[in-house]
Each structure stands twice: as structure tokens, then as C-alpha cells.
N, C-alpha and C. Protein backbone atom coordinates (compact mmCIF):
# COMPACT_ATOMS: atom_id res chain seq x y z
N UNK A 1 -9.97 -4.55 -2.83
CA UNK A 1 -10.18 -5.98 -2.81
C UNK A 1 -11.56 -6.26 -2.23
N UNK A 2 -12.10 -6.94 -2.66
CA UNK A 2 -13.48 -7.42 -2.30
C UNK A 2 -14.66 -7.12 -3.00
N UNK A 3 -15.81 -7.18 -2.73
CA UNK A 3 -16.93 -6.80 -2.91
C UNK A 3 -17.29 -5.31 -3.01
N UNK A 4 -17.85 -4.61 -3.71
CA UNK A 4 -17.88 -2.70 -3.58
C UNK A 4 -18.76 -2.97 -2.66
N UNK A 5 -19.85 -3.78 -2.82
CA UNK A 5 -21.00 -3.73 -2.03
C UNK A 5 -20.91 -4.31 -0.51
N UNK A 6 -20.24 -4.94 -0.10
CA UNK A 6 -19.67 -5.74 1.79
C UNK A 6 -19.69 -4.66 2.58
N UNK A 7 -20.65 -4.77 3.27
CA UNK A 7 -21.42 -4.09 4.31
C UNK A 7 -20.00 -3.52 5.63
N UNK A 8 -19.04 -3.78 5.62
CA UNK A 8 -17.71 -3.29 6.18
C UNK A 8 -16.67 -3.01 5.35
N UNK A 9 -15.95 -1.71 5.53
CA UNK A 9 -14.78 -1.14 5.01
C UNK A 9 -13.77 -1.03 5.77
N UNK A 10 -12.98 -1.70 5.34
CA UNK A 10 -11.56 -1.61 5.90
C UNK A 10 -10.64 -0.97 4.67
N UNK A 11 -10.10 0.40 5.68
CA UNK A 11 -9.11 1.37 4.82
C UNK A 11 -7.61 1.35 5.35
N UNK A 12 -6.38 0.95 4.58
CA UNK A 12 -5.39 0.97 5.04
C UNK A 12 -4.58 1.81 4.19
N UNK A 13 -3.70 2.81 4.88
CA UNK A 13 -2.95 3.59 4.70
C UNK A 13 -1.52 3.43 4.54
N UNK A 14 -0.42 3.18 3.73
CA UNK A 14 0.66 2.29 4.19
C UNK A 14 1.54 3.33 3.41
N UNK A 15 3.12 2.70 3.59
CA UNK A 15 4.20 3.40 2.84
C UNK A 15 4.80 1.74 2.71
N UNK A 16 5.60 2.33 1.29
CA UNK A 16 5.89 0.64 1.08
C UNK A 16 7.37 0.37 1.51
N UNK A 17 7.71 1.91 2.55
CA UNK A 17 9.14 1.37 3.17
C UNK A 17 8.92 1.57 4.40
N UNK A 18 8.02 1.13 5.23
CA UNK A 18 7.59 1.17 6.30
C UNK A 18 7.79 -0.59 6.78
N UNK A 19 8.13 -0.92 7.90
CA UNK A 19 8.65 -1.98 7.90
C UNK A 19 7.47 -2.70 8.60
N UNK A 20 6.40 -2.00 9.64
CA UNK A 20 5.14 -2.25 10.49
C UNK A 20 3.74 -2.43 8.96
N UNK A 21 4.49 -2.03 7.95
CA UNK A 21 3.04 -2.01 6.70
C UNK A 21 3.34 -3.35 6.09
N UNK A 22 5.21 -3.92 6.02
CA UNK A 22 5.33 -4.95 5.26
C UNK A 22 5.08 -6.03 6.47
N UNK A 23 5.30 -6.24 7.73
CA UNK A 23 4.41 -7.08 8.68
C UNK A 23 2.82 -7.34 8.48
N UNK A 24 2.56 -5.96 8.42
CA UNK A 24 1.00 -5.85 8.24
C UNK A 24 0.37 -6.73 7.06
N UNK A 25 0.82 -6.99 5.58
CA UNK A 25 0.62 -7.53 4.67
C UNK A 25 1.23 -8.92 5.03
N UNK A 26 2.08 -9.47 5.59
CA UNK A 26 2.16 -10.82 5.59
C UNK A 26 1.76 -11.65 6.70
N UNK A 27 1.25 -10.77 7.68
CA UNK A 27 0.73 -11.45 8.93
C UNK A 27 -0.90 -11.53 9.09
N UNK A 28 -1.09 -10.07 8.43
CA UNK A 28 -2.50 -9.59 8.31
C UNK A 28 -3.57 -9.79 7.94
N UNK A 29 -2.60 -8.95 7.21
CA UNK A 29 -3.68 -9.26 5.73
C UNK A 29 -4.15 -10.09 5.09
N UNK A 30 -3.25 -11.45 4.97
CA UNK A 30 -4.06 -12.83 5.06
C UNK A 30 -5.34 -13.03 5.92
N UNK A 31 -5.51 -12.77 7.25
CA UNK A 31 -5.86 -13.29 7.63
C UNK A 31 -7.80 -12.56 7.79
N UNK A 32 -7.51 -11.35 7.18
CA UNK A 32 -8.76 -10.53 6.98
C UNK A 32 -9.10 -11.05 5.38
N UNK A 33 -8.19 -10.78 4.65
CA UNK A 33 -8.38 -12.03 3.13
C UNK A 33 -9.68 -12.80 3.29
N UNK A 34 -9.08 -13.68 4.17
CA UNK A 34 -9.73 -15.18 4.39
C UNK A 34 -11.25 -15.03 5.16
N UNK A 35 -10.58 -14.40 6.37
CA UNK A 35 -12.04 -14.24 7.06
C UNK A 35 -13.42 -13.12 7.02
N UNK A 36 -12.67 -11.99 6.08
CA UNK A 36 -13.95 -10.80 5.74
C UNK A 36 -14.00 -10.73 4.19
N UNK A 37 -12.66 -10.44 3.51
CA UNK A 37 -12.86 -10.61 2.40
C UNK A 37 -13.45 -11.31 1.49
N UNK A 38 -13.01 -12.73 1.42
CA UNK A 38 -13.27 -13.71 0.49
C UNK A 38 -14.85 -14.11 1.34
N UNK A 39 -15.10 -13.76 2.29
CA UNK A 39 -16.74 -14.50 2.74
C UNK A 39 -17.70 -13.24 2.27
N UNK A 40 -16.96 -12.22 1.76
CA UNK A 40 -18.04 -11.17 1.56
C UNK A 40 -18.80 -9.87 2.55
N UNK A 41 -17.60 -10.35 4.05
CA UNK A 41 -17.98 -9.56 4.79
C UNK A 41 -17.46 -7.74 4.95
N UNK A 42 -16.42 -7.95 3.80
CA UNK A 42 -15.86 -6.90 4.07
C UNK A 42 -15.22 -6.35 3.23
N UNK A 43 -14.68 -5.57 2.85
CA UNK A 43 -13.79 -4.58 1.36
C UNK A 43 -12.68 -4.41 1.70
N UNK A 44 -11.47 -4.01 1.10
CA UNK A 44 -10.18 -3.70 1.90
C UNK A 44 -9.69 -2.51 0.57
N UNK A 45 -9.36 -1.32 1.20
CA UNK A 45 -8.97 -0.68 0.37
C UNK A 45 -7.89 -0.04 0.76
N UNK A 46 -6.50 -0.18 -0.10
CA UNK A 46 -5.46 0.09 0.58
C UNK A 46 -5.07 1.65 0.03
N UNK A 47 -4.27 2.90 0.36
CA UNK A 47 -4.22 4.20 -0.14
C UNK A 47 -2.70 4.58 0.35
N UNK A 48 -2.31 5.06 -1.03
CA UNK A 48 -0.45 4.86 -0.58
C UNK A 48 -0.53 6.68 0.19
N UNK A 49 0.23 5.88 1.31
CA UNK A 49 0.94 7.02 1.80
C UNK A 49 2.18 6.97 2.37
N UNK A 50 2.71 7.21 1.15
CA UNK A 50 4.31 7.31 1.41
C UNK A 50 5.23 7.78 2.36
N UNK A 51 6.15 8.11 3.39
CA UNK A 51 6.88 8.56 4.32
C UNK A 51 7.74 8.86 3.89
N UNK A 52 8.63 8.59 2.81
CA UNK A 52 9.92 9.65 2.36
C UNK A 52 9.85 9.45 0.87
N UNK A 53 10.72 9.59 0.57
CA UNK A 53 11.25 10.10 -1.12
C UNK A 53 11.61 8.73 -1.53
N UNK A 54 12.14 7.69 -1.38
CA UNK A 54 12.19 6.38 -1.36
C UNK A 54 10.86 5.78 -1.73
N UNK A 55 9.79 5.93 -0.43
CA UNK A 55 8.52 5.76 -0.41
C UNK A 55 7.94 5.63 -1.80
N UNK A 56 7.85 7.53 -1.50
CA UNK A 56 7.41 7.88 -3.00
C UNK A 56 7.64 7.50 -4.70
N UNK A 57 9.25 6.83 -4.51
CA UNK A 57 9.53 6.34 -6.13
C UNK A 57 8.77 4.78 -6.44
N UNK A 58 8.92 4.27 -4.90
CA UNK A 58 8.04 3.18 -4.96
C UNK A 58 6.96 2.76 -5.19
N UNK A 59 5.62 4.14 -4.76
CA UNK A 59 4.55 3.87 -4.51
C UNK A 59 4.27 4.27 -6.35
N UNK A 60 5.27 5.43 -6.79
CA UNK A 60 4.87 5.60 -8.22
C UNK A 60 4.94 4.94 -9.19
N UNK A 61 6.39 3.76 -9.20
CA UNK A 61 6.14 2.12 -9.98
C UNK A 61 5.00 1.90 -9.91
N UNK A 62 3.82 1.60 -9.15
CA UNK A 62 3.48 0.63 -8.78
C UNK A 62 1.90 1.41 -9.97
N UNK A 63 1.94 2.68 -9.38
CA UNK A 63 0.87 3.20 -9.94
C UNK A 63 0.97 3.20 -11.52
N UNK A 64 2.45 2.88 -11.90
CA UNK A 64 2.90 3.32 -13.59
C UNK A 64 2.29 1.87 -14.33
N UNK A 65 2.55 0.94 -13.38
CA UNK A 65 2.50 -0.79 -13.70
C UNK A 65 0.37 -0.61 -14.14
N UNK A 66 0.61 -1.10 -15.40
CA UNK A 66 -0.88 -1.71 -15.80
C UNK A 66 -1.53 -2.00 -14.07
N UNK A 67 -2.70 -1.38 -14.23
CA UNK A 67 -3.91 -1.71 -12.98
C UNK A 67 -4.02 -2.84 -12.79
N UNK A 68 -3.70 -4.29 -13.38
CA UNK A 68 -4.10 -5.55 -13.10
C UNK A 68 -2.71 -6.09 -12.33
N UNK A 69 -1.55 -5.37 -12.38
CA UNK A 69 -0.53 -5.59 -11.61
C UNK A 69 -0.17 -4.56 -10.72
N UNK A 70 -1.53 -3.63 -9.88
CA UNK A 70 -0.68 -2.84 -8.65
C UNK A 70 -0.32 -3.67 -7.62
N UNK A 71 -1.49 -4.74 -7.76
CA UNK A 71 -1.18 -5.57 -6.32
C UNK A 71 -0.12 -6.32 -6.29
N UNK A 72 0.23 -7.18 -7.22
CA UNK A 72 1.19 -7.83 -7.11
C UNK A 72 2.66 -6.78 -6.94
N UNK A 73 2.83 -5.87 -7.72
CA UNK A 73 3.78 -4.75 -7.70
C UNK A 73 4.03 -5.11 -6.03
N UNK A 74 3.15 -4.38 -5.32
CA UNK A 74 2.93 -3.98 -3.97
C UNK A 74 3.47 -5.17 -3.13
N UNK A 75 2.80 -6.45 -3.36
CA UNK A 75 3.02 -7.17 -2.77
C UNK A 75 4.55 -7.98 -2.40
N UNK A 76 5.34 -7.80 -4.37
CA UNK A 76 6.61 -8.05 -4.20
C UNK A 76 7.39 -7.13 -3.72
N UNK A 77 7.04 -6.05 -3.58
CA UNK A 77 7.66 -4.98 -2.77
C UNK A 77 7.71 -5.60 -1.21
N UNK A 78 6.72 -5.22 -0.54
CA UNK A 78 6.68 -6.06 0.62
C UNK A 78 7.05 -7.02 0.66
N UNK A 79 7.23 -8.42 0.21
CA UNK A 79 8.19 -9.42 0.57
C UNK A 79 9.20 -9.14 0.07
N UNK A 80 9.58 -8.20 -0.34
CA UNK A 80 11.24 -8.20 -0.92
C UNK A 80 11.63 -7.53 -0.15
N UNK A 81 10.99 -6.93 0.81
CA UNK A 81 11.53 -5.01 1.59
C UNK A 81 12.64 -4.64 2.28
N UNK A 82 13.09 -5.98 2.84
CA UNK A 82 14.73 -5.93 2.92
C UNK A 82 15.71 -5.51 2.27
N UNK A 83 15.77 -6.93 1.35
CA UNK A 83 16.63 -6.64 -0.34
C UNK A 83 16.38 -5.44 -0.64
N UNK A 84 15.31 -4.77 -1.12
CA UNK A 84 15.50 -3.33 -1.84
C UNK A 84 15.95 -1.96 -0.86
N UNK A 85 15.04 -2.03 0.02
CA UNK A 85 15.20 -0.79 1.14
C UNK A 85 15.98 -0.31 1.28
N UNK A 86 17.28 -1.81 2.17
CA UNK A 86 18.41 -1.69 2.57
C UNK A 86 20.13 -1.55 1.44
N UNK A 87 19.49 -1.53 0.27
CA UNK A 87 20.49 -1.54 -0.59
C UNK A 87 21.58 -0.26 -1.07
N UNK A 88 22.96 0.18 -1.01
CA UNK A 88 22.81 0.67 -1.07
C UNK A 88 22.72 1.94 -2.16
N UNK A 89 22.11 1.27 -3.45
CA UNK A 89 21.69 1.81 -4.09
C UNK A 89 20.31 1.57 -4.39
N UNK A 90 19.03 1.95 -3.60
CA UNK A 90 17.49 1.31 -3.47
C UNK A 90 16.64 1.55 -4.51
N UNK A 91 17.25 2.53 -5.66
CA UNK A 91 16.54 2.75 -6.71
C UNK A 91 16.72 2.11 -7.85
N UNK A 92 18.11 1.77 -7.75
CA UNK A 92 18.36 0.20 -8.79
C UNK A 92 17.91 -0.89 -8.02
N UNK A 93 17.76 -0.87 -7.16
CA UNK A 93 16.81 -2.25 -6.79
C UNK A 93 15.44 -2.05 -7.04
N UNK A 94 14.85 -1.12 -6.69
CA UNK A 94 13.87 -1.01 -7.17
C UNK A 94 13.44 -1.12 -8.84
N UNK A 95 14.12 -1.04 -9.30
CA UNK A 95 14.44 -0.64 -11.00
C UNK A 95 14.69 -2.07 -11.06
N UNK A 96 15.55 -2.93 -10.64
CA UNK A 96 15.62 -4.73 -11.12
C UNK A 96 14.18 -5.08 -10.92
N UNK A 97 13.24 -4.90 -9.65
CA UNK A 97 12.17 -5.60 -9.58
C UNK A 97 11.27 -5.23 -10.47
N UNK A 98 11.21 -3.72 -11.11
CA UNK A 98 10.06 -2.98 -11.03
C UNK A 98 10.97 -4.11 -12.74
N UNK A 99 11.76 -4.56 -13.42
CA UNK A 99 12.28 -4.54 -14.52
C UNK A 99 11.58 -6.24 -14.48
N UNK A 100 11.43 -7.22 -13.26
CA UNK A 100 11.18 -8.33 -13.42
C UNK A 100 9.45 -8.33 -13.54
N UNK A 101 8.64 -7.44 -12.67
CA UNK A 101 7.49 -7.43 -13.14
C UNK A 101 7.32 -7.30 -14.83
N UNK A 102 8.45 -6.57 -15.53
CA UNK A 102 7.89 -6.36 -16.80
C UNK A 102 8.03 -5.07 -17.18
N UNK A 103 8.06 -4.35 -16.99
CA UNK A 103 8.44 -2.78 -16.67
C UNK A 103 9.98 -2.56 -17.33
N UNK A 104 9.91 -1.94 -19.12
CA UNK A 104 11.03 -1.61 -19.37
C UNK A 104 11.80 -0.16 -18.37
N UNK A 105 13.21 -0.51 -18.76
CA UNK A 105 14.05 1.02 -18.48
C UNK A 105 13.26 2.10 -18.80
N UNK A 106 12.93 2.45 -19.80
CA UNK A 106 12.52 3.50 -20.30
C UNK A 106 10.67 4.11 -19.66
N UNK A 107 10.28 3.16 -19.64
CA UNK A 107 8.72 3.15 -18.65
C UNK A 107 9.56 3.87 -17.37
N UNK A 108 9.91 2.66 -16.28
CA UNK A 108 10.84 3.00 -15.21
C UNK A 108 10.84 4.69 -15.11
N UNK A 109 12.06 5.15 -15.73
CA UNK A 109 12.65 6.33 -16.09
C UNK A 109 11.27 7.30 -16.02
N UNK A 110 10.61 6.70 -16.72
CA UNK A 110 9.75 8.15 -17.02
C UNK A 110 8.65 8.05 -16.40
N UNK A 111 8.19 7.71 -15.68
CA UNK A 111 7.63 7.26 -14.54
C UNK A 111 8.25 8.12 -13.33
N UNK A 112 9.59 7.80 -12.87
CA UNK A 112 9.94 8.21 -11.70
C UNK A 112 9.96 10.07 -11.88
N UNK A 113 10.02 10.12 -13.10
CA UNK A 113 9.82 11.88 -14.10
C UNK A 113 8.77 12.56 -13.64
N UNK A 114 8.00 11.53 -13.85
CA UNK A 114 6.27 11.89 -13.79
C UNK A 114 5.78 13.32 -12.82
N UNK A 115 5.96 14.64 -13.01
CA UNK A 115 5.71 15.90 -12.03
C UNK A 115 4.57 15.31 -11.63
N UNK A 116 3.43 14.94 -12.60
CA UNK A 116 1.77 15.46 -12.15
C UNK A 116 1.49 14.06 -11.00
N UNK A 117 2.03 13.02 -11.82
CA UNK A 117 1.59 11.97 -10.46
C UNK A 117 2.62 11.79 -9.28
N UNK A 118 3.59 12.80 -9.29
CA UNK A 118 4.67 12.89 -7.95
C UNK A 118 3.80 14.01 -6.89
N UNK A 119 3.44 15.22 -7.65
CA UNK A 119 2.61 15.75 -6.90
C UNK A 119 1.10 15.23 -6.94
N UNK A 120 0.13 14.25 -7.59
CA UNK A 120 -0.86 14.31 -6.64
C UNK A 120 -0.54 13.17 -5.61
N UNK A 121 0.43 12.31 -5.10
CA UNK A 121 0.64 11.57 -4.33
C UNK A 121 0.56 12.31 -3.27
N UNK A 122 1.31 13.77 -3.54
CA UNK A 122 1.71 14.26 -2.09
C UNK A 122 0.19 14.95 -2.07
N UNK A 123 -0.38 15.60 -2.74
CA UNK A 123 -1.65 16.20 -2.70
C UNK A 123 -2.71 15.31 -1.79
N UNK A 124 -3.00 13.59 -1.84
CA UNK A 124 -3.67 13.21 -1.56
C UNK A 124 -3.06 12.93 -0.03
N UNK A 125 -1.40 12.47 0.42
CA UNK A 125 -1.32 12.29 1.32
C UNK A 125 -1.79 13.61 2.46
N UNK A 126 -1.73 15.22 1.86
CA UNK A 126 -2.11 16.31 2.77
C UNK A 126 -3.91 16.12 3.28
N UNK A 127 -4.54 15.94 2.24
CA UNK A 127 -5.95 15.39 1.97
C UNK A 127 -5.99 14.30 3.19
N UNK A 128 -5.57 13.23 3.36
CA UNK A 128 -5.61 11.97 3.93
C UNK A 128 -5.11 13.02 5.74
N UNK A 129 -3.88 13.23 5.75
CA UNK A 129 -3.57 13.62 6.96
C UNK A 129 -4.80 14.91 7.75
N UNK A 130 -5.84 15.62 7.11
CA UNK A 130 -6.70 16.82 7.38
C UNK A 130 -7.88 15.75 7.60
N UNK A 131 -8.23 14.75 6.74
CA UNK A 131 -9.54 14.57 6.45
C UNK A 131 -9.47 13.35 7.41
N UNK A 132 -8.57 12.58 7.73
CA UNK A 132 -8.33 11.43 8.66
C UNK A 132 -7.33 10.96 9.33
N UNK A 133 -6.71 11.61 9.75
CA UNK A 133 -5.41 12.19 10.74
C UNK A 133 -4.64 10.99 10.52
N UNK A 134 -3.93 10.99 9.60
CA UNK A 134 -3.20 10.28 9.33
C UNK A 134 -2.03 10.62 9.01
N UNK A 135 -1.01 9.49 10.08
CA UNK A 135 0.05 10.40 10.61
C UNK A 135 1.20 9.48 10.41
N UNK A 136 0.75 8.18 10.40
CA UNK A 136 1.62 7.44 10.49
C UNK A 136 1.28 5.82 9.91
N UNK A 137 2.24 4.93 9.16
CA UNK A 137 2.09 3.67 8.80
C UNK A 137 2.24 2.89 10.07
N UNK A 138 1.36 1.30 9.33
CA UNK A 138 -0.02 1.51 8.72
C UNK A 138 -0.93 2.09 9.71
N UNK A 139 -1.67 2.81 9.26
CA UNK A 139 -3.01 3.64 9.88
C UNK A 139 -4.49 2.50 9.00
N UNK A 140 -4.88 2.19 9.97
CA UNK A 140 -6.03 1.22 9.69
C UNK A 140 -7.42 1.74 10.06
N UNK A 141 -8.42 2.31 9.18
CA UNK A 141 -9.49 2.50 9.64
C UNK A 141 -10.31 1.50 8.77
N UNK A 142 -11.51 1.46 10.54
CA UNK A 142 -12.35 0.34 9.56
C UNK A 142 -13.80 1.17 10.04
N UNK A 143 -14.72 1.34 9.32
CA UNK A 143 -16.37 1.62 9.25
C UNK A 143 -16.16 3.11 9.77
N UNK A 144 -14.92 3.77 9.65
CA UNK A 144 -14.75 5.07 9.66
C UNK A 144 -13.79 5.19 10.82
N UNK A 145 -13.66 4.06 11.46
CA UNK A 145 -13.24 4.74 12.72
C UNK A 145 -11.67 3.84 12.73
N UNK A 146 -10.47 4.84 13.45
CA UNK A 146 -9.01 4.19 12.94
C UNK A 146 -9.29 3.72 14.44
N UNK A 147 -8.34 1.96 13.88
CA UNK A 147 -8.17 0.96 14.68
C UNK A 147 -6.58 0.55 14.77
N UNK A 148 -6.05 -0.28 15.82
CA UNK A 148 -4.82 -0.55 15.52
C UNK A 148 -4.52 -1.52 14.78
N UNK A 149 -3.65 -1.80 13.85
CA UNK A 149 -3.39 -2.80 12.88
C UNK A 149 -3.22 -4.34 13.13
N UNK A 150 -3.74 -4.48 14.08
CA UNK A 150 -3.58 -6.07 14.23
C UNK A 150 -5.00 -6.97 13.97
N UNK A 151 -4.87 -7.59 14.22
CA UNK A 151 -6.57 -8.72 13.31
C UNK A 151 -7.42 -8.63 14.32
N UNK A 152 -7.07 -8.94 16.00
CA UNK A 152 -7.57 -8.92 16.48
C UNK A 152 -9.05 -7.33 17.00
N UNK A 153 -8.22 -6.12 16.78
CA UNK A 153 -8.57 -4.89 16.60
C UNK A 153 -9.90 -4.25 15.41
N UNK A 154 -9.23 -5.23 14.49
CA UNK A 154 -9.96 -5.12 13.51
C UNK A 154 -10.96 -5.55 12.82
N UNK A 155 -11.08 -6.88 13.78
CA UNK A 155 -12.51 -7.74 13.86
C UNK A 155 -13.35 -7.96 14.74
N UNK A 156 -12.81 -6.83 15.79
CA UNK A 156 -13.68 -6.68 16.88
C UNK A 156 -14.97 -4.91 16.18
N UNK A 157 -14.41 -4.28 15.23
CA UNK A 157 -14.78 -3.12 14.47
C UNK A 157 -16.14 -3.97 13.58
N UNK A 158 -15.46 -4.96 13.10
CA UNK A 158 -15.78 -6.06 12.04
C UNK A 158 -17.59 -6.16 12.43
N UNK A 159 -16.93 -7.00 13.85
CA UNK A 159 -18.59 -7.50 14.42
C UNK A 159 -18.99 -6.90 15.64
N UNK A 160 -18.63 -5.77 15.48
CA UNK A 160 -19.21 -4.53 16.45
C UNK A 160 -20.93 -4.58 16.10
């Protein structure tokens, strides 16, 4: 999100059944939106890193969904994260939403199939944990250096 060119990077690391990543997006993330993003001060680039097998079927919808709908994917995930998480069947819930974005059964299905993009998810999360110790949702680095996820943390990095 943002500008390629905005002189600050903010990198967030999330799992989309992490309950501190779906806070993070509705408390947050607005509020860096508004004040770095949209003024041009800043980039936001988010990088799935999943925490379980759940995680993972989730984060792979999202990647299966046309590129002009990861965000929204993501986003109804996170406000829905109750409803689906806690269900207890979470992959037919996941499968109703991933079915209301637009996303036939059969996409769905073969998608969650997918060997090569099940393993490079996990490929990049080993990559991510060596190259930027990333250990845990959300992990927030901004101008290289990991900060804690709150606004205040992260706009003190901002106008360092």
C-alpha cells in the first residue's frame, strides 16, 4: 500500500488467525493509512506469515483470489475472525467467505491442493524467521528495524 517511492517502510508480518494481527488491522492500521500512507510518508507492506495449518489455508485463499482482491480477502478475514476461526468446522467457513468474495468450489478446492504455493509459504516464512527474526504475530518492522505494533511505536521510527 502506498507509494514504492515514500521515503519510510513499514513491514508487517501477520497470520490471519492471530487475534493481536486482527486488532492490529482495525485499530492500526487505520491510523498509519491516514497519517503515513495516504500523505505519502510512508509504504506498508504486509508478508503472510502464517502460525498453523488453519493459518496457512487462509493465507492461500487469499493468494488464489485475483491480485486486485488480496486486500479485501484479508481484510474480511480479519473482521470476520471470530465467526470463522472459532467454528467448528473453520474450513467451511472459510470456504462460505472465500465463496462470497467470488471464489467458486472448485477454485477453493484446488487452491487449498496447491503443493508449490503451500510450500513456498512455508519456504518464505523460514527465509523471514533467519533473515528477520521473526517469531511471532504481528512482527512490525519499520526502516529495518522491528518495532512494537502499536501507532504510537511506529511513528516515533516514522519521524526518527
Amino acid at each position: 500500500m502506498g507509494d514504492p517511492d515514500a521515503p519510510n517502510t513499514i513491514i508487517e508480518y501477520f497470520s490471519l488467525t492471530c487475534g493481536q494481527c486482527a486488532k492490529f488491522h482495525a485499530n492500526v492500521l487505520p491510523e498509519i493509512k491516514k497519517k503515513f500512507i495516504d500523505t505519502g510518508k510512508a509504504k506498508f507492506i504486509s508478508r503472510d506469515f502464517p502460525l498453523n495449518n488453519l493459518a496457512i489455508l487462509a493465507h492461500m485463499i487469499t493468494r488464489c483470489a485475483p491480485r486486485k482482491y488480496y486486500r479485501p480477502y484479508v481484510n474480511t478475514l480479519f473482521k470476520n475472525f471470530s465467526s470463522w476461526t472459532r467454528k467448528n468446522d473453520p474450513v467451511a467457513a472459510l470456504k462460505q467467505i472465500a465463496k462470497l468474495g467470488g471464489m467458486g468450489s472448485e477454485k477453493f478446492d484446488s487452491c487449498l491442493a496447491n503443493e508449490e504455493l503451500y510450500q513456498g509459504m512455508r519456504k518464505k516464512m523460514i527465509e523471514y524467521t533467519k533473515k528477520f527474526a521473526v517469531d511471532s504475530t504481528p512482527t512490525i518492522i519499520v526502516n529495518g528495524e522491528k518495532v512494537d505494533g502499536d501507532f504510537s511505536s511506529i511513528e516515533k521510527m516514522i519521524n526518527k
